[in-house]
Protein backbone atom coordinates (compact mmCIF):
# COMPACT_ATOMS: atom_id res chain seq x y z
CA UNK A 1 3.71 15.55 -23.71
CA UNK A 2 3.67 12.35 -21.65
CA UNK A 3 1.07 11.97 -18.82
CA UNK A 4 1.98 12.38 -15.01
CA UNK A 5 1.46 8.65 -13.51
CA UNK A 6 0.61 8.68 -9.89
CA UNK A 7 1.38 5.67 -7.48
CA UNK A 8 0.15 5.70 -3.87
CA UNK A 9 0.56 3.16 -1.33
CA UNK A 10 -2.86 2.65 0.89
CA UNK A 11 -2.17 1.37 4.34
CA UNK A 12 -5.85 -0.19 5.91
CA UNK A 13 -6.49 -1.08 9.43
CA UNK A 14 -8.90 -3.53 9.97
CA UNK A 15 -10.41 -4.67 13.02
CA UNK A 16 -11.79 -8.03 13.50
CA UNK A 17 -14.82 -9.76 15.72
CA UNK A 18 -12.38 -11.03 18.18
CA UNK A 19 -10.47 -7.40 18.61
CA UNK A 20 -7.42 -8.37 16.40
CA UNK A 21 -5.99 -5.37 13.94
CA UNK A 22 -4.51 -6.46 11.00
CA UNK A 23 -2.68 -4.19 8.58
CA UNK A 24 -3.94 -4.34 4.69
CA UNK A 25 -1.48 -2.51 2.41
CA UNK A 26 -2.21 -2.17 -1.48
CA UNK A 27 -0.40 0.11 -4.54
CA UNK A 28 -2.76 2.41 -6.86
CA UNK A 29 -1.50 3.27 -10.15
CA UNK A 30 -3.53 5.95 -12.13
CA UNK A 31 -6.43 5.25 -9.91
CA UNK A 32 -5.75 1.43 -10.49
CA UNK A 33 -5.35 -1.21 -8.06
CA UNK A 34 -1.85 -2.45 -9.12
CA UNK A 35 -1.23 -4.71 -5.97
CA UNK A 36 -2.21 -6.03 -2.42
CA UNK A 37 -0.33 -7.78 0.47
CA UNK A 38 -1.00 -10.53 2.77
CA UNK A 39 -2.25 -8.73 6.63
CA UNK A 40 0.56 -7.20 8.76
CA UNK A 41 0.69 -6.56 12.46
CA UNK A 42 1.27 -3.14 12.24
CA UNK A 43 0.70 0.30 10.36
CA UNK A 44 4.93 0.22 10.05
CA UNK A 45 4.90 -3.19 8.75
CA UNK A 46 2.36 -3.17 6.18
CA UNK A 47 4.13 0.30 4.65
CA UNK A 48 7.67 -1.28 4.68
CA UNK A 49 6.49 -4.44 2.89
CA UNK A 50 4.67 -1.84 0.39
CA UNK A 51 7.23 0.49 -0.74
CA UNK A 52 9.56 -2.43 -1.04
CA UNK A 53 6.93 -4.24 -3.53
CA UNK A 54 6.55 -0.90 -5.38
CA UNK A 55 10.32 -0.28 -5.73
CA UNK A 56 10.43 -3.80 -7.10
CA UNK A 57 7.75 -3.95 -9.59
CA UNK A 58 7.23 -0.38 -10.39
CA UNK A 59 10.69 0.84 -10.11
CA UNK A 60 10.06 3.78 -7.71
CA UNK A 61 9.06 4.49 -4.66
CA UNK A 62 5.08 5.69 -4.63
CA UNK A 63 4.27 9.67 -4.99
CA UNK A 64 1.80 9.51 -1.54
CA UNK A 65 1.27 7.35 1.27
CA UNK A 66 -2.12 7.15 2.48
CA UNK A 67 -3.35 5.91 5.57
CA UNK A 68 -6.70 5.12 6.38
């Protein structure tokens, strides 16, 4: 019997010295880092630019979305 894979997207806000907030996005595979994205300006962005990366190199769209 094959193994369940799981894929989540993790959406991170950061907050920088001068009060900025930039968006970090990155895809998990089996509890593996499988990619990361440049900083986005918002929550919205960052998850948009994510799935589309995991549709793209994963062929699916993640199980979860997580954001911290």
């Amino acid at each position: 019997m094959a193994e369940a894979r799981v894929i989540e997207v993790i959406i991170e806000r950061w907050t920088q010295r001068d009060g900025s907030i930039d968006y970090l996005w990155s895809i998990w595979r089996d509890g593996k880092r499988a990619a990361m994205g440049e900083p986005c300006d918002s929550a919205a962005a960052a998850e948009t630019d994510a799935l589309e990366v995991c549709r793209r190199s994963l062929g699916q769209a993640p199980d979860r979305v997580t954001r911290l």
